[in-house]
PDB file of N, CA and C in Angstrom:
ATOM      1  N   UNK A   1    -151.743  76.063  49.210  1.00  0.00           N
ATOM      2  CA  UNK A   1    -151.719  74.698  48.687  1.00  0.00           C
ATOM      3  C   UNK A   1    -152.286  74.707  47.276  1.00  0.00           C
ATOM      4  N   UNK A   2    -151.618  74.170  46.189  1.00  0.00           N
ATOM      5  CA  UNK A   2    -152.173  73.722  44.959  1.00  0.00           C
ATOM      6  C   UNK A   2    -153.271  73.161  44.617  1.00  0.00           C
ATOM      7  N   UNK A   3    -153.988  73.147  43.627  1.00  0.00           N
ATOM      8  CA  UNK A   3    -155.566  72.700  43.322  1.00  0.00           C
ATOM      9  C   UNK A   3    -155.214  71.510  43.021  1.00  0.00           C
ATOM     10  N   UNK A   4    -153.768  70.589  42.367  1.00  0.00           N
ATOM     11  CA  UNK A   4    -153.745  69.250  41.671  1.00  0.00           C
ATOM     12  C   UNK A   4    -154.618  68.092  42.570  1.00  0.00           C
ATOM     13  N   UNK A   5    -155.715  67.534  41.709  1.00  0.00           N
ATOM     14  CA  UNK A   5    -156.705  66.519  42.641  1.00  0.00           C
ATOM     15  C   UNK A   5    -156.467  65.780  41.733  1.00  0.00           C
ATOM     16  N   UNK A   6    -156.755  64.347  42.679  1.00  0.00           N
ATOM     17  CA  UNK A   6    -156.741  62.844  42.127  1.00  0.00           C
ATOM     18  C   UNK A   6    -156.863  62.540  41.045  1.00  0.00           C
ATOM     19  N   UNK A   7    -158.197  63.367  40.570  1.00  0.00           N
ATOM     20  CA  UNK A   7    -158.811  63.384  39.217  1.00  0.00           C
ATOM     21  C   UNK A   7    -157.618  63.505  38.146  1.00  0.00           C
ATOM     22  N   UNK A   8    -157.336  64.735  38.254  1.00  0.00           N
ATOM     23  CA  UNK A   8    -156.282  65.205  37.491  1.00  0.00           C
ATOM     24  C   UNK A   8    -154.792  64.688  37.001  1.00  0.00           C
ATOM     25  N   UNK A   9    -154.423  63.790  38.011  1.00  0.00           N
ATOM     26  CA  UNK A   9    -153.425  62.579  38.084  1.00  0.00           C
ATOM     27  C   UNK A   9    -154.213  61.565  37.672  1.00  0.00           C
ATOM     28  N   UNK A  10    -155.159  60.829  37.948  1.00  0.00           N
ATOM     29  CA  UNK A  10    -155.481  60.049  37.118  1.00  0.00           C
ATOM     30  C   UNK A  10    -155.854  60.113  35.129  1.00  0.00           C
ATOM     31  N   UNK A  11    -156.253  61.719  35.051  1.00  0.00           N
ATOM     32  CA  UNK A  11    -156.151  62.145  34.113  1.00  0.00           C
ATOM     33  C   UNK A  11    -154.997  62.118  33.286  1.00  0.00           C
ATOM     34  N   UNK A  12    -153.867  62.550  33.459  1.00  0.00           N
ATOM     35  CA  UNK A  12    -152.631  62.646  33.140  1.00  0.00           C
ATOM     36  C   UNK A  12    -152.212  61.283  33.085  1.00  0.00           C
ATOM     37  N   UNK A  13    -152.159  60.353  33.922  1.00  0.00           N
ATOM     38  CA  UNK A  13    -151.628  58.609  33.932  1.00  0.00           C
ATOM     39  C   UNK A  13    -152.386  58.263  32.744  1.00  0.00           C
ATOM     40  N   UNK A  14    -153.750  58.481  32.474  1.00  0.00           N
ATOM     41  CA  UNK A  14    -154.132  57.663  31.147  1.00  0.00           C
ATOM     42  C   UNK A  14    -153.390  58.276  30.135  1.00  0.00           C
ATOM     43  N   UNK A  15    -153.766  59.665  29.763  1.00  0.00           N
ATOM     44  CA  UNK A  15    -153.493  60.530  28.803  1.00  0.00           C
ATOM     45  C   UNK A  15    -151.847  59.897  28.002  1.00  0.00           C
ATOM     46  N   UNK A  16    -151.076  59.804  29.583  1.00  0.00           N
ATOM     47  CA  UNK A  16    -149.416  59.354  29.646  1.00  0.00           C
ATOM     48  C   UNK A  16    -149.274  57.608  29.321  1.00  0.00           C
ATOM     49  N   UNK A  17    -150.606  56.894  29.702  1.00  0.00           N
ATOM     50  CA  UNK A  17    -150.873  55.623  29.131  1.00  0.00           C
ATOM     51  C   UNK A  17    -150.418  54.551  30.430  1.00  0.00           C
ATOM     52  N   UNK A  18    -150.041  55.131  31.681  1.00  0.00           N
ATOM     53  CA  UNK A  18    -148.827  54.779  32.792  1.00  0.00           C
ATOM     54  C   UNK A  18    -150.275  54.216  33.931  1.00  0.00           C
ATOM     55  N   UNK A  19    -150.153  53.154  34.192  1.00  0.00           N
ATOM     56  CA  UNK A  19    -151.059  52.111  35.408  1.00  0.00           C
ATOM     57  C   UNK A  19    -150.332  52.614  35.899  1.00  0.00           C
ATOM     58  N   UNK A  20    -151.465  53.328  37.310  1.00  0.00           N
ATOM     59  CA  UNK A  20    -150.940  53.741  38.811  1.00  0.00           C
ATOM     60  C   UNK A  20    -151.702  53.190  39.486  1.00  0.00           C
ATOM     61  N   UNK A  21    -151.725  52.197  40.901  1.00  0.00           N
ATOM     62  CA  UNK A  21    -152.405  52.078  42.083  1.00  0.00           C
ATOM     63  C   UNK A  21    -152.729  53.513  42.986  1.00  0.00           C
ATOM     64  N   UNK A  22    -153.997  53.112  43.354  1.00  0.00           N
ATOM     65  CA  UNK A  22    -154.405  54.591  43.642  1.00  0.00           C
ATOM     66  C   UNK A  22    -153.084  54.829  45.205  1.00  0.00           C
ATOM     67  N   UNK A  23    -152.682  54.019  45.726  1.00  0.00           N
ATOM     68  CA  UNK A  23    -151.535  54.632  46.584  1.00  0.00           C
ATOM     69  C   UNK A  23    -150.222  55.728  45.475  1.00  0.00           C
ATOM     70  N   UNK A  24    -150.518  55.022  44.628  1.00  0.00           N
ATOM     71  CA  UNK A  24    -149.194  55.899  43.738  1.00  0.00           C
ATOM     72  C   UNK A  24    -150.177  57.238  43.574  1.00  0.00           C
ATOM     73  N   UNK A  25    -151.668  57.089  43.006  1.00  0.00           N
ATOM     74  CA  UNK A  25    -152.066  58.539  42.626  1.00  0.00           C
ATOM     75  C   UNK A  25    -152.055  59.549  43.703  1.00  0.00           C
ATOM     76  N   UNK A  26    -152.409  59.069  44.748  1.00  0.00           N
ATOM     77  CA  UNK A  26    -152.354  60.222  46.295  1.00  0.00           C
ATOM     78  C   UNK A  26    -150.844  60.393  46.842  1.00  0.00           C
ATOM     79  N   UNK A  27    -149.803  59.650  46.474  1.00  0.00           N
ATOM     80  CA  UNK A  27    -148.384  60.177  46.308  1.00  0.00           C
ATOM     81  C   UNK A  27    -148.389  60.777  45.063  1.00  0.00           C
ATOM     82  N   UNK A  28    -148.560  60.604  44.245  1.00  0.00           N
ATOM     83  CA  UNK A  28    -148.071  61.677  43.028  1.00  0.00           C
ATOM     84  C   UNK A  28    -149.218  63.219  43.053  1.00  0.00           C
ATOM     85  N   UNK A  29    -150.390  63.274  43.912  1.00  0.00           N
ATOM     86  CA  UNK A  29    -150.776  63.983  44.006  1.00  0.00           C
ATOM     87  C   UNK A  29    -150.652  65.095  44.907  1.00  0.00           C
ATOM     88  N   UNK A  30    -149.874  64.706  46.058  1.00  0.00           N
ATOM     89  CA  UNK A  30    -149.555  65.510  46.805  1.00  0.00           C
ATOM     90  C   UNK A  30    -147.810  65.838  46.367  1.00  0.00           C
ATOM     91  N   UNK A  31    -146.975  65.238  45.611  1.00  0.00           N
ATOM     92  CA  UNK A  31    -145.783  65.610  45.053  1.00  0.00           C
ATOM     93  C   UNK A  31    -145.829  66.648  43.648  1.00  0.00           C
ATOM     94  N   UNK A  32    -146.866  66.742  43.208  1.00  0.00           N
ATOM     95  CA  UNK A  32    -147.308  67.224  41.774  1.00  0.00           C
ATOM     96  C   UNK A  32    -147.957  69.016  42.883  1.00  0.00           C
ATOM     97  N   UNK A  33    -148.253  68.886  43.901  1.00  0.00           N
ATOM     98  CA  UNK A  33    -148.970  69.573  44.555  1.00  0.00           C
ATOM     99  C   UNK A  33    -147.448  70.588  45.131  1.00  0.00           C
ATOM    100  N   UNK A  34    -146.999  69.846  45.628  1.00  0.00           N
ATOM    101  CA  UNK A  34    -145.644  70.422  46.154  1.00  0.00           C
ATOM    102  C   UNK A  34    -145.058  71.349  44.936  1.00  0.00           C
ATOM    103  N   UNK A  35    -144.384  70.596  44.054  1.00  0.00           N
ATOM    104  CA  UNK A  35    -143.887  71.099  43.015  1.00  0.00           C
ATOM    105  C   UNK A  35    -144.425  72.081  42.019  1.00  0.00           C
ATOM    106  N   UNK A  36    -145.830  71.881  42.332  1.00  0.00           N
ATOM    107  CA  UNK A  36    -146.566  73.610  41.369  1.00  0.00           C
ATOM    108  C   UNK A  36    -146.845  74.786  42.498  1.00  0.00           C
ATOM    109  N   UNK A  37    -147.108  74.495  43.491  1.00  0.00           N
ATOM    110  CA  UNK A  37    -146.195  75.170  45.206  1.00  0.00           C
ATOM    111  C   UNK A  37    -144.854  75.835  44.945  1.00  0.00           C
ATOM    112  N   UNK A  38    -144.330  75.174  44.644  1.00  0.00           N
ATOM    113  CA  UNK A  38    -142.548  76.022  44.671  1.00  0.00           C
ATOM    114  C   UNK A  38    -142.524  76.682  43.280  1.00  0.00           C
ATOM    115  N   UNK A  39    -142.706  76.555  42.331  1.00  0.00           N
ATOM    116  CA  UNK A  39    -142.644  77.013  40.933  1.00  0.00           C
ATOM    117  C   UNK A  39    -143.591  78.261  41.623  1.00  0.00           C
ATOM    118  N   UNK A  40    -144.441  78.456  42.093  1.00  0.00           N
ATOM    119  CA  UNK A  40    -145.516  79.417  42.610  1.00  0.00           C
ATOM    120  C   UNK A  40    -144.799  80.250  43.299  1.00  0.00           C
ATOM    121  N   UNK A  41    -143.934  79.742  44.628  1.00  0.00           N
ATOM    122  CA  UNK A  41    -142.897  80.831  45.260  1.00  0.00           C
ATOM    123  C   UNK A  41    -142.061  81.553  44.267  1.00  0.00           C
ATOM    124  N   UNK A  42    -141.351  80.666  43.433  1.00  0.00           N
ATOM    125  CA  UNK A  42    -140.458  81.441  42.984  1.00  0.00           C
ATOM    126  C   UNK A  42    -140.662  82.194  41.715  1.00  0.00           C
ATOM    127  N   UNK A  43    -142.245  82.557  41.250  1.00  0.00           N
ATOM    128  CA  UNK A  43    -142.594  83.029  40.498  1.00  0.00           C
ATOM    129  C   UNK A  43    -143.014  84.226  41.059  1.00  0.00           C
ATOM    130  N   UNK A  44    -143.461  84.030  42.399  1.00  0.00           N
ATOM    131  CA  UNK A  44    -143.744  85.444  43.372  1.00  0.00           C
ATOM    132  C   UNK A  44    -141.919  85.967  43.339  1.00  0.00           C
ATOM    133  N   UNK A  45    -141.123  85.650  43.533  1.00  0.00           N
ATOM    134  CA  UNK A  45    -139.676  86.452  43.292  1.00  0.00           C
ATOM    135  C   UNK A  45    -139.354  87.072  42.222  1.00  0.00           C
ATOM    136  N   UNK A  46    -139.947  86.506  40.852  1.00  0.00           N
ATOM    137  CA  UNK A  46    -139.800  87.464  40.183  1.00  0.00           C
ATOM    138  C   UNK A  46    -140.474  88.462  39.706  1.00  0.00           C
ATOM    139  N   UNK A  47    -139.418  89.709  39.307  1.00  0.00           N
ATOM    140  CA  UNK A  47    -139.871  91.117  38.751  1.00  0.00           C
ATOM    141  C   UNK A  47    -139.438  91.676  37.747  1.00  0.00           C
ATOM    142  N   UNK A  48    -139.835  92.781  36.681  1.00  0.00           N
ATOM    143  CA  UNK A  48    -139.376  93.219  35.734  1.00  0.00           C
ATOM    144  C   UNK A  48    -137.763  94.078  35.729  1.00  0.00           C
ATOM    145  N   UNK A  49    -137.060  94.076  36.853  1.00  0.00           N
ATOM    146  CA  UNK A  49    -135.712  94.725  37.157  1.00  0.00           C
ATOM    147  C   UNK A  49    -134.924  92.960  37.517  1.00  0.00           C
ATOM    148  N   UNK A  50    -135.164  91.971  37.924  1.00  0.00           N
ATOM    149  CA  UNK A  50    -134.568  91.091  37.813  1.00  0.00           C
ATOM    150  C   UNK A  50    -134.029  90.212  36.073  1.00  0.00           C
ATOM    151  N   UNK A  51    -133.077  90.367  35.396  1.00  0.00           N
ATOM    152  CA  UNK A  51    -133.224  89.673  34.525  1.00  0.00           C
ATOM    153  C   UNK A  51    -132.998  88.919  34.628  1.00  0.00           C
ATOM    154  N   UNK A  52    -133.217  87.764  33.815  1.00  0.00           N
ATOM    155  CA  UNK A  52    -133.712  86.098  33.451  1.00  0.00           C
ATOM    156  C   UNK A  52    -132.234  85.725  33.093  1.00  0.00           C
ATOM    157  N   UNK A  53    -131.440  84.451  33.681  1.00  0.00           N
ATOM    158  CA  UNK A  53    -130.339  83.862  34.023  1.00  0.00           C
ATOM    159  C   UNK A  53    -130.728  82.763  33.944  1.00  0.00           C
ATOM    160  N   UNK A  54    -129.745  82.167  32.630  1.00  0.00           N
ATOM    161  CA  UNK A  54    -129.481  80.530  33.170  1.00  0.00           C
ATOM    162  C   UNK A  54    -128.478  79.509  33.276  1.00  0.00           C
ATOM    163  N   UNK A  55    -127.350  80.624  33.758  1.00  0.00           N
ATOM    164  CA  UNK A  55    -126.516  80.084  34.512  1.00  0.00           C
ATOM    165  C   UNK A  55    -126.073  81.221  35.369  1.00  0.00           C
ATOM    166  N   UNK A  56    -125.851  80.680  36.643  1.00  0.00           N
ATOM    167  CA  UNK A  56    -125.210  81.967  38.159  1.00  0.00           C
ATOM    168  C   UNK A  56    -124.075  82.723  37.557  1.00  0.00           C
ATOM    169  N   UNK A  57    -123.243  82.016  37.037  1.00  0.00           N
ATOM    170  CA  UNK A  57    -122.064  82.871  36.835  1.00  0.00           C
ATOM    171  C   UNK A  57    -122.234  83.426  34.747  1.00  0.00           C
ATOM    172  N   UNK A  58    -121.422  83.913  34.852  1.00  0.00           N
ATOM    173  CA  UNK A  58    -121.209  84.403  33.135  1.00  0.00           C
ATOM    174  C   UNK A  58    -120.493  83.402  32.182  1.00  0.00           C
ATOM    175  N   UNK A  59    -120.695  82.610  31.345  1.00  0.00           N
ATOM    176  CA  UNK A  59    -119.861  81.674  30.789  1.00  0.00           C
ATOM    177  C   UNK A  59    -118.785  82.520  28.875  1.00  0.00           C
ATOM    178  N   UNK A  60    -117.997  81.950  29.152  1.00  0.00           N
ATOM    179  CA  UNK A  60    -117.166  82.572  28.460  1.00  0.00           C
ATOM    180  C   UNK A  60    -116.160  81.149  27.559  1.00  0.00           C
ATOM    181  N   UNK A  61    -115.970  81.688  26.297  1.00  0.00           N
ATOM    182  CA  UNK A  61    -114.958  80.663  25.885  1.00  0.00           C
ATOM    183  C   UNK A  61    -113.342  80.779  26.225  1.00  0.00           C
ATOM    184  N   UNK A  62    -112.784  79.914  26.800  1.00  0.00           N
ATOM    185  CA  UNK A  62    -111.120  80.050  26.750  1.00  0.00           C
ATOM    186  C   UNK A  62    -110.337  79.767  25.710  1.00  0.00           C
ATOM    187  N   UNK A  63    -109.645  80.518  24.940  1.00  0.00           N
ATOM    188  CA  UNK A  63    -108.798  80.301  23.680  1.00  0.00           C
ATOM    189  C   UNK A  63    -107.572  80.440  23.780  1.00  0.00           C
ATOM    190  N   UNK A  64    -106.608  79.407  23.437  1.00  0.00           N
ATOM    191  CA  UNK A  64    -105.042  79.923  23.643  1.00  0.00           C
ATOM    192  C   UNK A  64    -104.875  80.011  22.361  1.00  0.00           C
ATOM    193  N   UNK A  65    -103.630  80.372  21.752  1.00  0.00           N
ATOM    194  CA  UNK A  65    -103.000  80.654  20.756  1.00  0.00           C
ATOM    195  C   UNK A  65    -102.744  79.422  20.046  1.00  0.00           C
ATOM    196  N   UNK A  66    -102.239  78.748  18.970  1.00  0.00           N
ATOM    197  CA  UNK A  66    -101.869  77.669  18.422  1.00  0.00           C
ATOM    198  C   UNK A  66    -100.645  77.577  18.565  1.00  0.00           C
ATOM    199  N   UNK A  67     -99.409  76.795  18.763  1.00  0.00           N
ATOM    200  CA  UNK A  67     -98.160  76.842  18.923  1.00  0.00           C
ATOM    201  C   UNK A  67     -97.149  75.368  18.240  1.00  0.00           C
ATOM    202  N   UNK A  68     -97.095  75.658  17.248  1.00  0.00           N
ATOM    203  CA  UNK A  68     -96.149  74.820  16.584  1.00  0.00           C
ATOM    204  C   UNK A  68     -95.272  73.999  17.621  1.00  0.00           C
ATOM    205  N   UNK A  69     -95.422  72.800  17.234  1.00  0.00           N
ATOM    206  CA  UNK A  69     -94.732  72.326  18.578  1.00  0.00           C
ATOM    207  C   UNK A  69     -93.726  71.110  17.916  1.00  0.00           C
ATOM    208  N   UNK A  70     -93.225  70.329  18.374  1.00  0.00           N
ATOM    209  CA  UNK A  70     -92.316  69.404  17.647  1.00  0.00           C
ATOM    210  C   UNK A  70     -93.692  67.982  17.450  1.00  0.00           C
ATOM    211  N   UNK A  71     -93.471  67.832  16.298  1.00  0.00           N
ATOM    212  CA  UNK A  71     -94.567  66.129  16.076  1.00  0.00           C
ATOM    213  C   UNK A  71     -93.578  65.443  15.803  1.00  0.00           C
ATOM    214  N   UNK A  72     -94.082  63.978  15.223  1.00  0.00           N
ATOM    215  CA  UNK A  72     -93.585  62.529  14.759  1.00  0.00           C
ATOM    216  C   UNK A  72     -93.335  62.753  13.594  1.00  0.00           C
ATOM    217  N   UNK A  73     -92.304  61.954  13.096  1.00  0.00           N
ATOM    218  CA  UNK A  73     -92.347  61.884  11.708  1.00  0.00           C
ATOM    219  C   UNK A  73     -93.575  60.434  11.343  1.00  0.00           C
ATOM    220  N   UNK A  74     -93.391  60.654  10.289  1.00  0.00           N
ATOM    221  CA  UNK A  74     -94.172  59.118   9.882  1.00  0.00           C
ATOM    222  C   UNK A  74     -93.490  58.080  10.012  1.00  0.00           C
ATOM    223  N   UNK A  75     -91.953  58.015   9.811  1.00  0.00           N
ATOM    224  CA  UNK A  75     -91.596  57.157  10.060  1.00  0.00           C
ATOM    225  C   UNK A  75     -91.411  56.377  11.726  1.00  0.00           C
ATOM    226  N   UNK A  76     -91.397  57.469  12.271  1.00  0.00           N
ATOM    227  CA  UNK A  76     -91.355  57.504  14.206  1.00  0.00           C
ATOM    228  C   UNK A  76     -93.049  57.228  14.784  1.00  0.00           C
ATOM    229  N   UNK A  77     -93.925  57.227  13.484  1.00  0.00           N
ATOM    230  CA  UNK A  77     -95.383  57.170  14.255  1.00  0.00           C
ATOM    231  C   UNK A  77     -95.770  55.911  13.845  1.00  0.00           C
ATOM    232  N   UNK A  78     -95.600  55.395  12.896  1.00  0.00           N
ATOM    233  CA  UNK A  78     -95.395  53.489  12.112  1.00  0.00           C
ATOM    234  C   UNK A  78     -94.645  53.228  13.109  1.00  0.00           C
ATOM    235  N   UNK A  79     -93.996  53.429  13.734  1.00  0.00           N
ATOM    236  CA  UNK A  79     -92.357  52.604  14.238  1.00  0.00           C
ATOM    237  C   UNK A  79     -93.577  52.010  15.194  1.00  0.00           C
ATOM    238  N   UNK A  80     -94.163  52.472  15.626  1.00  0.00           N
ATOM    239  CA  UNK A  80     -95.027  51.944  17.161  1.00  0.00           C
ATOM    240  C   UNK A  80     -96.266  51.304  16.981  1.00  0.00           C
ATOM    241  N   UNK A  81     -96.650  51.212  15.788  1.00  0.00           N
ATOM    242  CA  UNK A  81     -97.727  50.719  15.217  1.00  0.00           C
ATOM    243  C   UNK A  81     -97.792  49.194  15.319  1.00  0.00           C
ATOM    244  N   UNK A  82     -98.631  48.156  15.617  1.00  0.00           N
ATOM    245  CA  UNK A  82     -98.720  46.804  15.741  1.00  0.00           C
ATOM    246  C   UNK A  82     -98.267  46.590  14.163  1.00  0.00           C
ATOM    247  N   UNK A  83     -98.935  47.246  12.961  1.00  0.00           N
ATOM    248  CA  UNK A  83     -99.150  47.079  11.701  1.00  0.00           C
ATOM    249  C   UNK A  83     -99.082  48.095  11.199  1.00  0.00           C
ATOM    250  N   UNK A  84     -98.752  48.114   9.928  1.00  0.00           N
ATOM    251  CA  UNK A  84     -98.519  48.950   9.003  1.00  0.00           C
ATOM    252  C   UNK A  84     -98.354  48.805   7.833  1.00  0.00           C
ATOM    253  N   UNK A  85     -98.018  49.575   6.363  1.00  0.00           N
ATOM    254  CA  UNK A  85     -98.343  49.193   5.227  1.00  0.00           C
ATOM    255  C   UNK A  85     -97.135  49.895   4.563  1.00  0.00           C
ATOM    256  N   UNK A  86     -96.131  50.837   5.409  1.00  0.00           N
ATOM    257  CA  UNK A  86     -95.341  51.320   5.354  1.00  0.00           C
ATOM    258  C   UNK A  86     -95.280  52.941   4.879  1.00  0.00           C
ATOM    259  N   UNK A  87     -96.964  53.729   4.672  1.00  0.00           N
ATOM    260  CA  UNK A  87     -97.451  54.558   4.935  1.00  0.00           C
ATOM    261  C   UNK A  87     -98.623  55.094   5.627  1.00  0.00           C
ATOM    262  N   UNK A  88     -99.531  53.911   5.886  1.00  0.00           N
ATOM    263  CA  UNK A  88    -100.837  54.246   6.820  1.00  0.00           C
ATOM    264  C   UNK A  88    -100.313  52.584   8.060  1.00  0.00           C
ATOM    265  N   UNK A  89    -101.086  53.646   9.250  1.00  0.00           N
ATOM    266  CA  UNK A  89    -101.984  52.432   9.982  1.00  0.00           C
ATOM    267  C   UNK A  89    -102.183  51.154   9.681  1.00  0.00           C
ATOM    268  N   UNK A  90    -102.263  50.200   9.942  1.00  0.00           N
ATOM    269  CA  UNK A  90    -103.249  48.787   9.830  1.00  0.00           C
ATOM    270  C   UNK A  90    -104.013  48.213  10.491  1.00  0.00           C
ATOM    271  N   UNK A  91    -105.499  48.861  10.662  1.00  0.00           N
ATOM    272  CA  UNK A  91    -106.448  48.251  11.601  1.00  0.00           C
ATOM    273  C   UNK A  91    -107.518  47.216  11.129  1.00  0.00           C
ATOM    274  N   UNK A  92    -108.078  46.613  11.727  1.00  0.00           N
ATOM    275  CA  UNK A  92    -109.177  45.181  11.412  1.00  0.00           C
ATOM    276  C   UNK A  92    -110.433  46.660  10.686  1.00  0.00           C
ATOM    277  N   UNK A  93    -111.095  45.478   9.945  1.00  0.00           N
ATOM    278  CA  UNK A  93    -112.725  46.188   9.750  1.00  0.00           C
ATOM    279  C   UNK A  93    -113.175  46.531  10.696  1.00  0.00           C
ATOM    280  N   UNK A  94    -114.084  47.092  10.474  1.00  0.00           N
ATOM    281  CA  UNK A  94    -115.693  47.450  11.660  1.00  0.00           C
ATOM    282  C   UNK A  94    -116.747  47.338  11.123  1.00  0.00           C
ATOM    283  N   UNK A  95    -117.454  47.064  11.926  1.00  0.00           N
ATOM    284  CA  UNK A  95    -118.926  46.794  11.375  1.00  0.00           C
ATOM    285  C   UNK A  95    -119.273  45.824  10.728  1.00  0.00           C
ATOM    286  N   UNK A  96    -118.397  44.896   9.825  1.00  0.00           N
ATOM    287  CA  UNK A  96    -118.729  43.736   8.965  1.00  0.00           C
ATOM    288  C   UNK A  96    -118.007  44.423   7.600  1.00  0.00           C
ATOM    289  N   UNK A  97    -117.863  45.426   7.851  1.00  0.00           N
ATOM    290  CA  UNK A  97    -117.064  46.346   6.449  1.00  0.00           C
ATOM    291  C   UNK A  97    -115.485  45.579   6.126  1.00  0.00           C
ATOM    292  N   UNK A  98    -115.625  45.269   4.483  1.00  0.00           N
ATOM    293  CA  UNK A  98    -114.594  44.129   4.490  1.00  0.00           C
ATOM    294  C   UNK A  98    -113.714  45.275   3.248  1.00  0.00           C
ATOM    295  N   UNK A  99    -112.623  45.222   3.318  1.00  0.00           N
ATOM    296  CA  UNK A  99    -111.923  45.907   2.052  1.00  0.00           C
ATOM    297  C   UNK A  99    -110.941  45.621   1.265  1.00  0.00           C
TER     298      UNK A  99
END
């Protein structure tokens, strides 16, 4: 079992600035107790032939090739546009940005 005492949670709640009822400090003291408990097991698992992983599997990037493909003309990408100017887009401002 872990040494974390009341004290020490109440310590930490000021330090953290956080009002606890002492029912919250004897739950957070026996959960704070748990949790430096398991960090403790699984620090007994490790050894100098285990190396350090942080992710299970191996991560890798996937890259395909680039492939020219058929696009729009401009005139076929306006055609569908609410608005237009007869070379760009026509969208409202944003932000209050007036032009």
């Amino acid at each position: 079992m872990s040494e974390i005492t009341r004290e020490q949670v109440e310590h930490l709640a000021g330090l953290a600035r956080i009002a606890l009822t002492p029912d919250e400090i004897d739950k957070l003291t026996g959960e704070l107790g748990h949790i430096v408990d398991s960090i403790a097991k699984v620090t007994e698992a490790v050894s100098a032939d285990v190396p350090a992983t942080s992710h299970p599997i191996p991560l890798a990037n996937v890259f395909r090739d680039d492939v020219v493909g058929e696009t729009l003309t401009q005139e076929q990408a306006l055609r569908g546009a609410p608005e237009h100017d007869g070379t760009r887009f026509k969208v409202s401002a944003i932000l209050g940005e007036e032009q």
